[in-house]
N, C-alpha and C. Protein backbone atom coordinates (compact mmCIF):
# COMPACT_ATOMS: atom_id res chain seq x y z
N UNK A 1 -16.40 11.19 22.39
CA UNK A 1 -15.10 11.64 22.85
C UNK A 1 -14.02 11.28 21.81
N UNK A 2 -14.04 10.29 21.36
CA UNK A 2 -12.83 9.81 20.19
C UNK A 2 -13.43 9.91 18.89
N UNK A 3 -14.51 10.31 18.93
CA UNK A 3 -15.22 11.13 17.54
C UNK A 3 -14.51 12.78 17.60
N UNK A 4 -14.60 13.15 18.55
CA UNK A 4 -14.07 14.52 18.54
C UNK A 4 -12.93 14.59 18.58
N UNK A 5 -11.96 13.63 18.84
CA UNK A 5 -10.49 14.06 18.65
C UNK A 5 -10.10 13.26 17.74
N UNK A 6 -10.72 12.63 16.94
CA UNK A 6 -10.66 12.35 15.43
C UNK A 6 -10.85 13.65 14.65
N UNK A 7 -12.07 14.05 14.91
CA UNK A 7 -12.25 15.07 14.05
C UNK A 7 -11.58 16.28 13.94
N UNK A 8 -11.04 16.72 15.20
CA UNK A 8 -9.98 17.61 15.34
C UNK A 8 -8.97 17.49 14.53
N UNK A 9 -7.93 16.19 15.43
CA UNK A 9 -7.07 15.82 14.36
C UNK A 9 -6.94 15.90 12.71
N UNK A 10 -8.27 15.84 11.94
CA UNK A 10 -8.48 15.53 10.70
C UNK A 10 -8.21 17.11 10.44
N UNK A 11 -9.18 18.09 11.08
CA UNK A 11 -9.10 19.49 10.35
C UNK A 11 -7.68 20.01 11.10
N UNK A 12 -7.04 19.59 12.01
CA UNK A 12 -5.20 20.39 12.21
C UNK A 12 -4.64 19.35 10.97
N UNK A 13 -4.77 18.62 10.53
CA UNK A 13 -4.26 18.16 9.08
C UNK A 13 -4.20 18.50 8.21
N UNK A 14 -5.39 18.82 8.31
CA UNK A 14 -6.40 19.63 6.93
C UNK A 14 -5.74 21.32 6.81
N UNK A 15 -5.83 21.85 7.92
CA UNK A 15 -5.36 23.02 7.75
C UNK A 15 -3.96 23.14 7.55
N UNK A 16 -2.86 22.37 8.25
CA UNK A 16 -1.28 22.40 8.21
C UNK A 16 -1.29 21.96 6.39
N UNK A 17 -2.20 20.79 5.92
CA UNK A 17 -1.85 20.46 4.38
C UNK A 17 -1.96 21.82 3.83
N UNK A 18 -2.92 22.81 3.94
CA UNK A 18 -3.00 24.13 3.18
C UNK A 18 -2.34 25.11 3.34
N UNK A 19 -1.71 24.92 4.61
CA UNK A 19 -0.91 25.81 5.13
C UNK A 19 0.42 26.19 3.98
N UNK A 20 1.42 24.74 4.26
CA UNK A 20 2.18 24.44 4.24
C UNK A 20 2.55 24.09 2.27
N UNK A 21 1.32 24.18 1.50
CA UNK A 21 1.08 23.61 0.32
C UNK A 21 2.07 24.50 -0.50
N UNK A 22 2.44 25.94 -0.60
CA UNK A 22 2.83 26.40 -1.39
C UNK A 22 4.35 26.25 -1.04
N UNK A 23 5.09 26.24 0.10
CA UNK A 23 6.23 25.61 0.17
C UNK A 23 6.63 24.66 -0.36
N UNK A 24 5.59 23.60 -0.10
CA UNK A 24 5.84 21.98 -0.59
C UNK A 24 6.13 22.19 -2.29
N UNK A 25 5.17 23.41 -3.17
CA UNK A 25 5.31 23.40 -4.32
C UNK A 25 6.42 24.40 -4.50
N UNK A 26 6.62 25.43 -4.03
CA UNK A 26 7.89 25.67 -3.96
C UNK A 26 9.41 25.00 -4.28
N UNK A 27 9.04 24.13 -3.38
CA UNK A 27 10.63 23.40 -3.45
C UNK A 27 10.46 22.28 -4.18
N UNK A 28 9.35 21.77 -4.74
CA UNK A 28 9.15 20.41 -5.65
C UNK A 28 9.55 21.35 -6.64
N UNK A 29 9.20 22.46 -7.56
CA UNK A 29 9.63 23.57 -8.58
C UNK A 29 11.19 23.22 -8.51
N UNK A 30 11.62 23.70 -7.25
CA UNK A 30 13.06 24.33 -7.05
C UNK A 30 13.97 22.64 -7.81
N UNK A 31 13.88 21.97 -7.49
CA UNK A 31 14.05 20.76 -7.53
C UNK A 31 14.18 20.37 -8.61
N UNK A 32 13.10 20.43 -9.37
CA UNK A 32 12.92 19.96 -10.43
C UNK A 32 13.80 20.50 -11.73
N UNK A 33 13.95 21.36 -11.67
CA UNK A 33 14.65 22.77 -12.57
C UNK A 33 16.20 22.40 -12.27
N UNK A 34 16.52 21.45 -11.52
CA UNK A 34 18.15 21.76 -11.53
C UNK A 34 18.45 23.11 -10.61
N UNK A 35 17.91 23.25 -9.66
CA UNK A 35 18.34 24.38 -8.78
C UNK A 35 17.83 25.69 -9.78
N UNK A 36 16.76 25.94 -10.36
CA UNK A 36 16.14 26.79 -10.93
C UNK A 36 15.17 27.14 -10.75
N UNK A 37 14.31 28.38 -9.51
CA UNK A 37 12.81 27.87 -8.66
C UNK A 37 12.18 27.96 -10.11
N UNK A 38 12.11 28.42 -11.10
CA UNK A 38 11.21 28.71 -12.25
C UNK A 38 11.75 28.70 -13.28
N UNK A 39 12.55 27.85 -13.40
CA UNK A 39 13.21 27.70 -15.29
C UNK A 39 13.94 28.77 -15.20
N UNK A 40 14.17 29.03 -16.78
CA UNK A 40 15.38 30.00 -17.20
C UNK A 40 14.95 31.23 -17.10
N UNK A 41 15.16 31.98 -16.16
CA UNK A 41 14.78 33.84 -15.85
C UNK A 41 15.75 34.50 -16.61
N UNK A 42 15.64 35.44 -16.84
CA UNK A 42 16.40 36.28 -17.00
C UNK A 42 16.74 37.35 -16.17
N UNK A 43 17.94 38.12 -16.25
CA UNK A 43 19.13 38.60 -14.72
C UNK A 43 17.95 39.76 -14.58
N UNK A 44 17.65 40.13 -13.79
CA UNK A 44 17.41 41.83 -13.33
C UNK A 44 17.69 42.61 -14.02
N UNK A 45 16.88 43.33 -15.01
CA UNK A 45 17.66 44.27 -15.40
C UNK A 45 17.95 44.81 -17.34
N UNK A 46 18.16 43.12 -17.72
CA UNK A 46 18.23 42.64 -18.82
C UNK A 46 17.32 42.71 -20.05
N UNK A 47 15.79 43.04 -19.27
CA UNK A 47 14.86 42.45 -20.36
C UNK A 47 14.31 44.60 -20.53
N UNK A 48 13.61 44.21 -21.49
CA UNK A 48 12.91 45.52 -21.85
C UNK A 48 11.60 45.84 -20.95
N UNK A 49 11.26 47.10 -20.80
CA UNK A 49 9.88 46.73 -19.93
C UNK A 49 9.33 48.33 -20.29
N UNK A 50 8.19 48.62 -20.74
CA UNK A 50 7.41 49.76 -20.78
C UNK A 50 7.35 50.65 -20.26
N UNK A 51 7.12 50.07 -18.85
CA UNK A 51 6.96 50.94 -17.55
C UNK A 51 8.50 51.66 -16.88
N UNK A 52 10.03 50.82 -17.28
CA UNK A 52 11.06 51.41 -17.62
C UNK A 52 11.43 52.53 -18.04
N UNK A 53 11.00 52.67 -19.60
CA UNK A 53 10.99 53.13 -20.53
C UNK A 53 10.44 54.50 -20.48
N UNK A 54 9.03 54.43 -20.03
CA UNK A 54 8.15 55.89 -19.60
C UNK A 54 9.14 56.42 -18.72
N UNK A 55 9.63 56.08 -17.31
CA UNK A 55 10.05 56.18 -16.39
C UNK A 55 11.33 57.12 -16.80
N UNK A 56 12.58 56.69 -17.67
CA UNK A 56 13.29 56.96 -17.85
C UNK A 56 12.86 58.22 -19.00
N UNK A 57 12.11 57.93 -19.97
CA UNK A 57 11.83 59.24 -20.82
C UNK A 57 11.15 60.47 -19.32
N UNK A 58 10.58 60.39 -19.02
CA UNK A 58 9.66 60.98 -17.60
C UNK A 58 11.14 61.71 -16.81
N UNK A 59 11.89 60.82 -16.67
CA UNK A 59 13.07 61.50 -15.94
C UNK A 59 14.05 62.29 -16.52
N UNK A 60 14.31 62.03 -18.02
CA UNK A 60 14.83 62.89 -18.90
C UNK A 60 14.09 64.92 -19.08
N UNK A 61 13.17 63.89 -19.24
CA UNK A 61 12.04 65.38 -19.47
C UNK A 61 12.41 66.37 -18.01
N UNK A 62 12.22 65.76 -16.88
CA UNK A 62 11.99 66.93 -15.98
C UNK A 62 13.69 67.23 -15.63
N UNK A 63 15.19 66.47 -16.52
CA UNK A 63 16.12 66.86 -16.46
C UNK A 63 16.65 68.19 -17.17
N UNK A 64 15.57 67.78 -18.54
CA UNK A 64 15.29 68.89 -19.35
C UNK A 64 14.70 70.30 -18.94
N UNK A 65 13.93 70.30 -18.27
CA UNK A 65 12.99 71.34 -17.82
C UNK A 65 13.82 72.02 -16.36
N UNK A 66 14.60 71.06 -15.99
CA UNK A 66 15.38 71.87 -14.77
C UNK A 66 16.76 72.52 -15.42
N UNK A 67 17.54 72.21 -16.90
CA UNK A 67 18.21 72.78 -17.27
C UNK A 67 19.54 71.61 -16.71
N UNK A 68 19.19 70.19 -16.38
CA UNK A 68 20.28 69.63 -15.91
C UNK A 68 21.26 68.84 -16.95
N UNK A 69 20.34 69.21 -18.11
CA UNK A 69 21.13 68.16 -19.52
C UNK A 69 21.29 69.05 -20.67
């Protein structure tokens, strides 16, 4: 009887520790950084990106082809 609600106890521990783990690292991050969850980011928007780039040539083209530019 107090084998089994030991053992219980141990795995609702066990599971809330895993649960709960990426929060805990979450905010130990957040913390650590000076109120920065991940160091120095850069704004939205700012950086170059490929998939941008296609996107915007891709949208030119069919501006082209509708006669809108």
């Amino acid at each position: 009887m107090v084998g089994d609600l030991f053992e219980l106890t141990f795995f609702m521990w066990l599971v809330a520790m895993c649960a709960f783990a990426p929060l805990g690292y979450f905010i130990y991050m957040y913390t650590m950084k000076s109120g920065e969850p991940f160091g120095d980011t850069e704004p939205h928007g700012d950086s170059e990106s490929k998939v941008l780039d296609l996107v915007e040539m891709a949208i030119h083209k069919v501006q082209g082809l509708l006669g809108k530019k």
